[in-house]
Structure formats: structure tokens, C-alpha cells
Protein backbone atom coordinates (compact mmCIF):
# COMPACT_ATOMS: atom_id res chain seq x y z
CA UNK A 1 73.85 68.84 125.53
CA UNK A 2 76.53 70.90 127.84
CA UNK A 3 79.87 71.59 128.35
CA UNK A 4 81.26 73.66 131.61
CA UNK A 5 84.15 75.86 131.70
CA UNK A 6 85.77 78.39 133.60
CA UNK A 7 84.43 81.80 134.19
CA UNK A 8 85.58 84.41 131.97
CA UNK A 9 86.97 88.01 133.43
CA UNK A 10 86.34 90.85 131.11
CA UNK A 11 87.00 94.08 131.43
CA UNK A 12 85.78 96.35 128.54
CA UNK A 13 82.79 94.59 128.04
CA UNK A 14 80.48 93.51 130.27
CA UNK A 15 79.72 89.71 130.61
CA UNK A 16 76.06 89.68 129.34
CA UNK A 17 76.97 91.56 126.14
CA UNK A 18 79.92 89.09 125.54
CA UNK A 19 77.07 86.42 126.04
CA UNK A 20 74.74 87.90 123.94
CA UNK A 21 76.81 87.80 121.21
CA UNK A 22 78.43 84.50 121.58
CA UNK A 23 74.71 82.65 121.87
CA UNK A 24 73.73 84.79 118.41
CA UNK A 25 76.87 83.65 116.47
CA UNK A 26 76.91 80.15 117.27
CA UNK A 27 72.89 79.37 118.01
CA UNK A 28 72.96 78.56 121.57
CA UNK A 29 72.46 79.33 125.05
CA UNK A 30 75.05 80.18 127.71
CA UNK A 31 74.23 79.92 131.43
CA UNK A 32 76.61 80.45 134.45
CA UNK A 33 76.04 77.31 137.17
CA UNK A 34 78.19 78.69 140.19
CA UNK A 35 81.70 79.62 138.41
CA UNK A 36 81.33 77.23 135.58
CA UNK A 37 79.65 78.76 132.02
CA UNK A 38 76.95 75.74 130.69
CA UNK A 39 77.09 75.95 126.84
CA UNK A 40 73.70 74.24 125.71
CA UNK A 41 73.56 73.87 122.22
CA UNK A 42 72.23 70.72 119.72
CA UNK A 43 74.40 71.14 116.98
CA UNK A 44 78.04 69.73 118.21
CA UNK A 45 79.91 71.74 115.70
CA UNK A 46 78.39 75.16 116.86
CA UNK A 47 78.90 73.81 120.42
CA UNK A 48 82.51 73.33 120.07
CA UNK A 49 82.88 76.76 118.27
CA UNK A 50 81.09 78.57 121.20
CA UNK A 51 83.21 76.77 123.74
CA UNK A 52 86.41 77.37 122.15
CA UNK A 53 85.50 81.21 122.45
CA UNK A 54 85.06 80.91 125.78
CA UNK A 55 87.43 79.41 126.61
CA UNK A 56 90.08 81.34 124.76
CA UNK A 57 88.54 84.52 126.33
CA UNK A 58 89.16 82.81 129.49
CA UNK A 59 93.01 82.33 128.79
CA UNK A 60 93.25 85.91 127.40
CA UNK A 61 91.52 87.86 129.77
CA UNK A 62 94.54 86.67 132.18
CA UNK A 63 96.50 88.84 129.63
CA UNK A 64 94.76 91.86 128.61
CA UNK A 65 91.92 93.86 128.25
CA UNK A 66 88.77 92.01 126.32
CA UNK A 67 86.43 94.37 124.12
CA UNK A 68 83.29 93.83 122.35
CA UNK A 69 85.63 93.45 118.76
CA UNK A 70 88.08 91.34 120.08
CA UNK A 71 85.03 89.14 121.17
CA UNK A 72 83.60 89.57 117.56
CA UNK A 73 86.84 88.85 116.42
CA UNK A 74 87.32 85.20 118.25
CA UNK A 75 84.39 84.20 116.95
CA UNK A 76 85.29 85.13 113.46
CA UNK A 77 88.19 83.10 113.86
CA UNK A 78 86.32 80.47 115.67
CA UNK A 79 84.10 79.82 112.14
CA UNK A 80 87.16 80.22 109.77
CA UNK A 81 89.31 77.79 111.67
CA UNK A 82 92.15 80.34 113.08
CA UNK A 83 91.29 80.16 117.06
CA UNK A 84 94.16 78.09 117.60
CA UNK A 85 96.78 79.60 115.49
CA UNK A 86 95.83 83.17 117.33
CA UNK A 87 96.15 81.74 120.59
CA UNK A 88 99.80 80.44 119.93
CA UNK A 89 100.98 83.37 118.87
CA UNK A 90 101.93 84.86 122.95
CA UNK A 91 105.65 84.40 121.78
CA UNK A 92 105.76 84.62 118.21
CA UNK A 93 108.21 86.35 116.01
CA UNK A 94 106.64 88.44 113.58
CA UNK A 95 109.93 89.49 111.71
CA UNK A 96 113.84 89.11 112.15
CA UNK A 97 115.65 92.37 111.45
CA UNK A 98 118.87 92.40 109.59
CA UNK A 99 120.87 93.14 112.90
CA UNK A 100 118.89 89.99 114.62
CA UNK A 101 116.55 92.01 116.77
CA UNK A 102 112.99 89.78 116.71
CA UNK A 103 109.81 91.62 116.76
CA UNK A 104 106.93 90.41 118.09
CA UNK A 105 103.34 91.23 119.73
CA UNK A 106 104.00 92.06 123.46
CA UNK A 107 100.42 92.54 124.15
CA UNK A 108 97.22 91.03 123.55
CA UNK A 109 95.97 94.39 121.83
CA UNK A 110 99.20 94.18 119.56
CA UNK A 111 98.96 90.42 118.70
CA UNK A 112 95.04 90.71 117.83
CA UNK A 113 96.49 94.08 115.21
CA UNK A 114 99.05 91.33 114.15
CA UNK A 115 96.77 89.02 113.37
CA UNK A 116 94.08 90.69 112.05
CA UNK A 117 96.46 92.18 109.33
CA UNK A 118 97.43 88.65 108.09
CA UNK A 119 94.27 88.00 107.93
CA UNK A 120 91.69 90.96 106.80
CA UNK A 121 91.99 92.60 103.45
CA UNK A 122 91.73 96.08 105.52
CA UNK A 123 92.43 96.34 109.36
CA UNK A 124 91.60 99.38 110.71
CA UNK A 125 93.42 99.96 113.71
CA UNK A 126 93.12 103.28 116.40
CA UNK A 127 95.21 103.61 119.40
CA UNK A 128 97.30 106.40 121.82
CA UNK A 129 100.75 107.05 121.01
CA UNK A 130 103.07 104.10 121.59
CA UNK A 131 101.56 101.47 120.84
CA UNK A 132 102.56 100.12 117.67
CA UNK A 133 100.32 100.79 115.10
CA UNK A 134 102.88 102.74 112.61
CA UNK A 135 105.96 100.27 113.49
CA UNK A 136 103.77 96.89 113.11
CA UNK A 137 102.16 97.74 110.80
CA UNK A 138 105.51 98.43 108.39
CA UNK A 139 106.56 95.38 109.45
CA UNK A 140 103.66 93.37 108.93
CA UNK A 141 104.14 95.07 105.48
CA UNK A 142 107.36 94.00 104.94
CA UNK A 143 106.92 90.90 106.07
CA UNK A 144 104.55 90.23 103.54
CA UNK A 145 106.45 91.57 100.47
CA UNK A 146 109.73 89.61 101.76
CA UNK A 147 107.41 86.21 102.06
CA UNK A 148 106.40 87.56 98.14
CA UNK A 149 102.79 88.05 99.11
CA UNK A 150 102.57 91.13 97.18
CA UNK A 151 104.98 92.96 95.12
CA UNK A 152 105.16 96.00 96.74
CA UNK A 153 104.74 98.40 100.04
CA UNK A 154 102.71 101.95 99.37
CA UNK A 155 102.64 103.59 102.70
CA UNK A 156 101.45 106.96 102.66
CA UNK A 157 100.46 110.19 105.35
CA UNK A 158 98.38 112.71 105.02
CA UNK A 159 100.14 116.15 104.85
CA UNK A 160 98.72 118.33 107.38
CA UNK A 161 100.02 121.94 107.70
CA UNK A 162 101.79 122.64 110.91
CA UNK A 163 102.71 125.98 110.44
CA UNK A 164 104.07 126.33 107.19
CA UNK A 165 102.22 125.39 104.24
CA UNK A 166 103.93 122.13 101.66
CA UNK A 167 103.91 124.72 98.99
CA UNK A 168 106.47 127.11 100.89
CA UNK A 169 109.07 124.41 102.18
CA UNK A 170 112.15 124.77 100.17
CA UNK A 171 113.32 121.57 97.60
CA UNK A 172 111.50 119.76 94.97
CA UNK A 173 108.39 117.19 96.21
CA UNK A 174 110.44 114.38 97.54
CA UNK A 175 112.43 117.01 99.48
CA UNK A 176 108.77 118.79 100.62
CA UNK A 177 107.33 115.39 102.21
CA UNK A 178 110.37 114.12 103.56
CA UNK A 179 109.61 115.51 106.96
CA UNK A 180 105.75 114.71 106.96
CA UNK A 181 107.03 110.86 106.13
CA UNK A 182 110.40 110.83 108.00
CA UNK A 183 108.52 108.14 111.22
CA UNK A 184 108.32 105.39 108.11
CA UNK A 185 111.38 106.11 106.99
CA UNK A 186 112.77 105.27 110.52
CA UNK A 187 110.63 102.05 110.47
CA UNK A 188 111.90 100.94 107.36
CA UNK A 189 115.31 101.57 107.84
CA UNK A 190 115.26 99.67 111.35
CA UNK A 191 113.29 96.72 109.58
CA UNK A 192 115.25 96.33 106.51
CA UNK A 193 118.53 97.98 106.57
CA UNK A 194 119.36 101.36 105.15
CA UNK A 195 121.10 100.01 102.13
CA UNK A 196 118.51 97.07 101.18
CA UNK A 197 115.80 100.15 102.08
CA UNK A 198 117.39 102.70 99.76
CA UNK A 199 117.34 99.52 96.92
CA UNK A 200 113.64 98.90 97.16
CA UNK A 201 112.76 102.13 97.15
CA UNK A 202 114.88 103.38 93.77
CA UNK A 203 113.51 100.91 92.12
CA UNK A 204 109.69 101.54 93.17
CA UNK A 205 109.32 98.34 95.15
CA UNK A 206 108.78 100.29 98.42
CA UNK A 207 106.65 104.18 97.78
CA UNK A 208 105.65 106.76 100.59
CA UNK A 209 104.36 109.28 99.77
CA UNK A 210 101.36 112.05 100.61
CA UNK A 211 97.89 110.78 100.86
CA UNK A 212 97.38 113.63 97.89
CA UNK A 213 98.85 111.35 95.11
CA UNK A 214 96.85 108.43 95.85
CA UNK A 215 94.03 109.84 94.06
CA UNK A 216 92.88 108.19 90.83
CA UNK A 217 95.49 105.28 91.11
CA UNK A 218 94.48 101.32 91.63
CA UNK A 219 96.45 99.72 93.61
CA UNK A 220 97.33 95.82 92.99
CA UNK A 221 99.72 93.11 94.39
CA UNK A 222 100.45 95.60 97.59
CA UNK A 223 100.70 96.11 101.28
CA UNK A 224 99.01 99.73 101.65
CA UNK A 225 99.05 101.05 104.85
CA UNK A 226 97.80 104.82 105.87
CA UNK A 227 99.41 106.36 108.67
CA UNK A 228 98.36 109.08 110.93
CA UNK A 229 94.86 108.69 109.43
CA UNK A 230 93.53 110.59 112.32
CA UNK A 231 94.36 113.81 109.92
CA UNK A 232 92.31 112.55 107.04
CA UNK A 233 88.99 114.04 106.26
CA UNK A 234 86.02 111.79 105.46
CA UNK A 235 86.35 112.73 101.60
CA UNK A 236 90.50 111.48 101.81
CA UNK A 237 89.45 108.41 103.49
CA UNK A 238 86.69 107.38 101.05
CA UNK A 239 89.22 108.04 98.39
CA UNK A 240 91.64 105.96 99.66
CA UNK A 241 90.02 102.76 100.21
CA UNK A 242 88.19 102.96 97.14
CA UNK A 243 92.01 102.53 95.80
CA UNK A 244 92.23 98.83 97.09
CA UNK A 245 92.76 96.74 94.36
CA UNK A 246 93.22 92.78 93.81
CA UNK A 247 95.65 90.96 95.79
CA UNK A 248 95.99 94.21 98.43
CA UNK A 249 96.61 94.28 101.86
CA UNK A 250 95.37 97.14 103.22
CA UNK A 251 96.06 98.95 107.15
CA UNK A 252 94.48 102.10 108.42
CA UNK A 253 95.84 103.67 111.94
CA UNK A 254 95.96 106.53 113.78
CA UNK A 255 95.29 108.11 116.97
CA UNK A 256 92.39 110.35 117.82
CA UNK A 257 94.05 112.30 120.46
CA UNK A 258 95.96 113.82 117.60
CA UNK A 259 94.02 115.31 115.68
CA UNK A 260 95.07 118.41 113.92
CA UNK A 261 92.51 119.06 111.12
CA UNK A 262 90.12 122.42 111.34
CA UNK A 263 87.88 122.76 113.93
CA UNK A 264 84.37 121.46 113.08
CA UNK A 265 86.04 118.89 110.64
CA UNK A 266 85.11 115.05 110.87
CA UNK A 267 87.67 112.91 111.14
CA UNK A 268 88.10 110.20 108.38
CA UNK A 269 89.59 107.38 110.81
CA UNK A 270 86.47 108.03 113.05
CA UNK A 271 84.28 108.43 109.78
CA UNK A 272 85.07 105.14 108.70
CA UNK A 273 85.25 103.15 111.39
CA UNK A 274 81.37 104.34 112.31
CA UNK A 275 80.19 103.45 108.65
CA UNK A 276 82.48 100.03 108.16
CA UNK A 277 82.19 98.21 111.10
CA UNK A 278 79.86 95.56 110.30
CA UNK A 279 81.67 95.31 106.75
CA UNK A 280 82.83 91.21 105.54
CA UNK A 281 86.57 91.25 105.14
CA UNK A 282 87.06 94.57 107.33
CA UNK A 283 88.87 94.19 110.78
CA UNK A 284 88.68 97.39 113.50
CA UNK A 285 91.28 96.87 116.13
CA UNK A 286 91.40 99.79 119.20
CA UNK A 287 94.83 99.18 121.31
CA UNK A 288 94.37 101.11 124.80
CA UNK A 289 97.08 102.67 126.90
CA UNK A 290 97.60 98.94 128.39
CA UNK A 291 99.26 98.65 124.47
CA UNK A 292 102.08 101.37 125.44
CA UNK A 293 105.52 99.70 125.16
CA UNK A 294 107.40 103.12 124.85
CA UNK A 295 108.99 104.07 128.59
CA UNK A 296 106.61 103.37 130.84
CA UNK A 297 106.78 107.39 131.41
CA UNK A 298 104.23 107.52 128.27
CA UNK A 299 101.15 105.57 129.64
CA UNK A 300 101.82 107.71 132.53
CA UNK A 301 101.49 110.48 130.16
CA UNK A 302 98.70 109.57 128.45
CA UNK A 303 96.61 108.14 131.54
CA UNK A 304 97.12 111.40 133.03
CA UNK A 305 95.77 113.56 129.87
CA UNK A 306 92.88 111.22 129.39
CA UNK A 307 92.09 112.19 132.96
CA UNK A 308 92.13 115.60 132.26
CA UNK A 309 89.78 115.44 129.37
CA UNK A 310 87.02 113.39 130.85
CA UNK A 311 87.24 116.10 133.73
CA UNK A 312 86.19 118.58 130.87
């Protein structure tokens, strides 16, 4: 039996390998007949699954760039019964702030991070400055703790020197990290308020802190998301998801264009993202400067030092 549909138009991965592994996951062939796709499969319910892919890749290509694990992705949703709930989130409000100011997706690259978070127990999510990752990702966070989905929000950076070492900055430890964490402070105070902020956090509902004091700990009932994980070293970043616990949200991002550990050392976003991606559970999300929505002056920014690099 077939089905026709519209030609797809991909752009970061090539329309054989998106074919390849749409036919693997759903046991069936895929042939293009002029601009329709044929979708020739015997078991209706894989059928329907394969041709809901394609046809949502067909709608969202119109939108934004398609990659190999937003492909992977579809069809994960595709077998868990979420293709439809993704696709109608274009215009959907992820969180009201306290001064009325919705925030949503405003890409494709954002809303597939979005989603992924509500649905993975660990999203892992890489992209150039300006696109999101730190901000949605608190609010995904807080969304989820104000919907009581967990108890708390642990979000945590790694301190990386930048001149001065922690040890020599004047104040006790909260004073010491405050600059290293001041971005989530910013995030939380726009998402929540800074009085209703200041509340959660004296009373240990909402934590940041270094990536240092997450050693040893387990963490339960929470949102956990590491920021600027770029700076982690593979050792940090095996510690730190080996502190997931039971009911725990987990988010990874960073940007590898900002990388400011020793020279010669591995970075533990890339690290992990090499060694998990084929992991059950695990989602790896890579927004691209089409993600930027900073001024427009910063994709112009980053387009042109991403030219300069692959000049050498």
C-alpha cells in the first residue's frame, strides 16, 4: 500500500539520509514519483507514523532549518504519540511573566529545545550566543516548579577563572559567585519577579550555585539545568549527570564558540554529546545562528566570525 505527499525541503540534511532513517524507524520504503514521496509499507500503523513525519517535515521545513536530530526527533514523537502536539505549538505561550510579557518559541530550533525539555529527562542543548538556551531554559524550569512538577530549580555554572582566581575575590561564597551566576539571576528576576525570586530562593526552593558543590549530592523532585557547560571538563560533566535523581528534569547548554578552559582540554558539552547521543530518554538539540533573536546585529556578528574561522 501507498500514500503520496509533498516533497520535503531540507536543508541540513540531505534528503537520502532523512530517508534512510525514516524507512529504518518505521519498516518501509520511501520513493519520490515526480514531486510526490510514495510511502510503501504493509503495516498501516507504521505507514501512518512514517507519513506523519513527512509530512510534518514538509510543514516545518517552510520554517526553519531541518537536521538529522530534529528528524530523529519527529520520529520519536511520531511512536510516543506527540507529533501533533509539537506541531501546534508555532504560537504557543510557554510562560506569562508577572508584568504580562508571554514567552514563547519564535523559531523552529527554539520550539524543538521547548519541547524536548517537557519531554526528555535530560536535553542537551548547544547553540551561538542569542539564542535562548540560558533564558528558556529558566523558564522551562520555572514553569515546571510553578505547574508543581518538581519542588525545586538547581541551576548551576561552572566557575571558570577570567583573570582573577574565586579564591581572591573579596566577600564570603555567595558574594564570590555572584558575578559568575549574575545571567540567571537576570532570568529569574524577569520570569518571576524580584520579590517572589528573592522568596524562593531564602527559603531553598530556587539554588544557583557553582558546578563545584554539586559533587556528591542526589538530586530529586528538581528542574536542574547547567549553564555555560561549554566550560565544563569531561570529569565535571560526568559528575553532574550522574547527580540526576528521581523525578528530575535535567538541561545541559552552552555554546562552543566560548570556550575558555586550557588549551588541549576537552570540552564536557562536546564530551557528552559524542558519548550520549544514541542514549533512551536523552534529547541533543543544536540551535544555529537562524535561532538568534537578540538585534539582528548579532547573527551578523556571529555569521561573520564563523566565516572567519572556517577560513582558518
Amino acid at each position: 500500500m501507498t500514500e503520496t505527499l509533498a516533497d520535503i525541503n531540507t536543508q541540513a540534511i540531505s534528503l537520502p539520509v532523512c530517508f534512510e532513517k525514516i524507512e529504518a524507524a518505521f519498516e518501509c520504503s520511501l520513493e519520490i514519483d515526480g514531486n510526490d514521496i510514495v510511502v510503501d509499507c504493509d503495516n498501516s500503523l507504521m505507514r501512518s507514523r512514517a507519513t506523519g513525519v513527512i509530512d510534518a517535515l514538509n510543514r516545518l521545513s517552510k520554517t526553519g532549518e531541518i537536521d538529522a536530530r530534529l528528524v530523529e526527533y519527529l520520529i520519536f514523537l511520531a511512536n510516543n504519540g506527540g507529533l501533533e502536539d509539537f506541531l501546534s505549538k508555532e504560537d504557543a505561550i510557554i510562560y506569562t511573566t508577572p508584568s504580562g510579557r508571554p514567552i514563547k518559541a519564535k523559531t523552529l530550533g527554539q520550539r524543538y529545545y521547548t519541547d524536548a525539555l517537557s519531554r526528555s529527562e535530560l536535553t542537551i542543548c548547544s547553540g551561538p550566543a542569542g539564542t535562548g538556551k540560558t533564558f528558556l531554559g529558566v523558564a522551562m524550569a520555572v514553569r515546571a516548579f510553578r505547574n508543581r512538577e518538581v519542588s525545586r530549580i538547581i541551576l548551576t555554572r561552572p566557575a571558570v577563572e577570567a583573570g582573577e582566581r574565586l579564591g581572591f575575590l573579596p566577600g564570603d561564597i555567595e558574594e564570590k559567585v555572584n558575578p559568575y551566576m549574575r545571567p540567571i539571576y537576570d532570568a529569574l528576576t524577569v520570569l518571576l519577579g524580584q520579590e517572589l525570586f528573592e522568596r524562593y530562593f531564602e527559603k531553598g526552593l530556587i539554588e544557583v550555585s557553582p558546578l563545584a558543590f554539586m559533587r556528591g549530592r542526589n538530586l530529586d523532585d528538581a528542574f536542574v539545568l547547567l549553564d555555560e557547560a561549554q566550560n565544563t571538563t569531561a570529569e565535571q560533566m560526568k559528575m553532574f549527570l550522574t547527580r540526576i535523581g528521581l523525578n528530575c528534569r535535567a538541561c545541559v547548554c552552552g555554546d562552543f564558540t566560548q570556550i575558555d578552559l586550557p588549551r588541549g582540554t576537552t570540552s564536557g558539552l562536546y564530551d557528552c554529546i559524542n558519548v550520549l547521543a544514541d542514549i533512551e530518554g536523552i534529547s541533543i538539540v543544536s540551535l544555529k545562528t537562524a535561532d538568534i533573536v537578540r538585534n539582528p546585529l548579532v547573527t551578523r556578528i556571529v555569521e561573520a566570525y564563523d566565516r572567519r574561522d572556517k577560513e582558518g
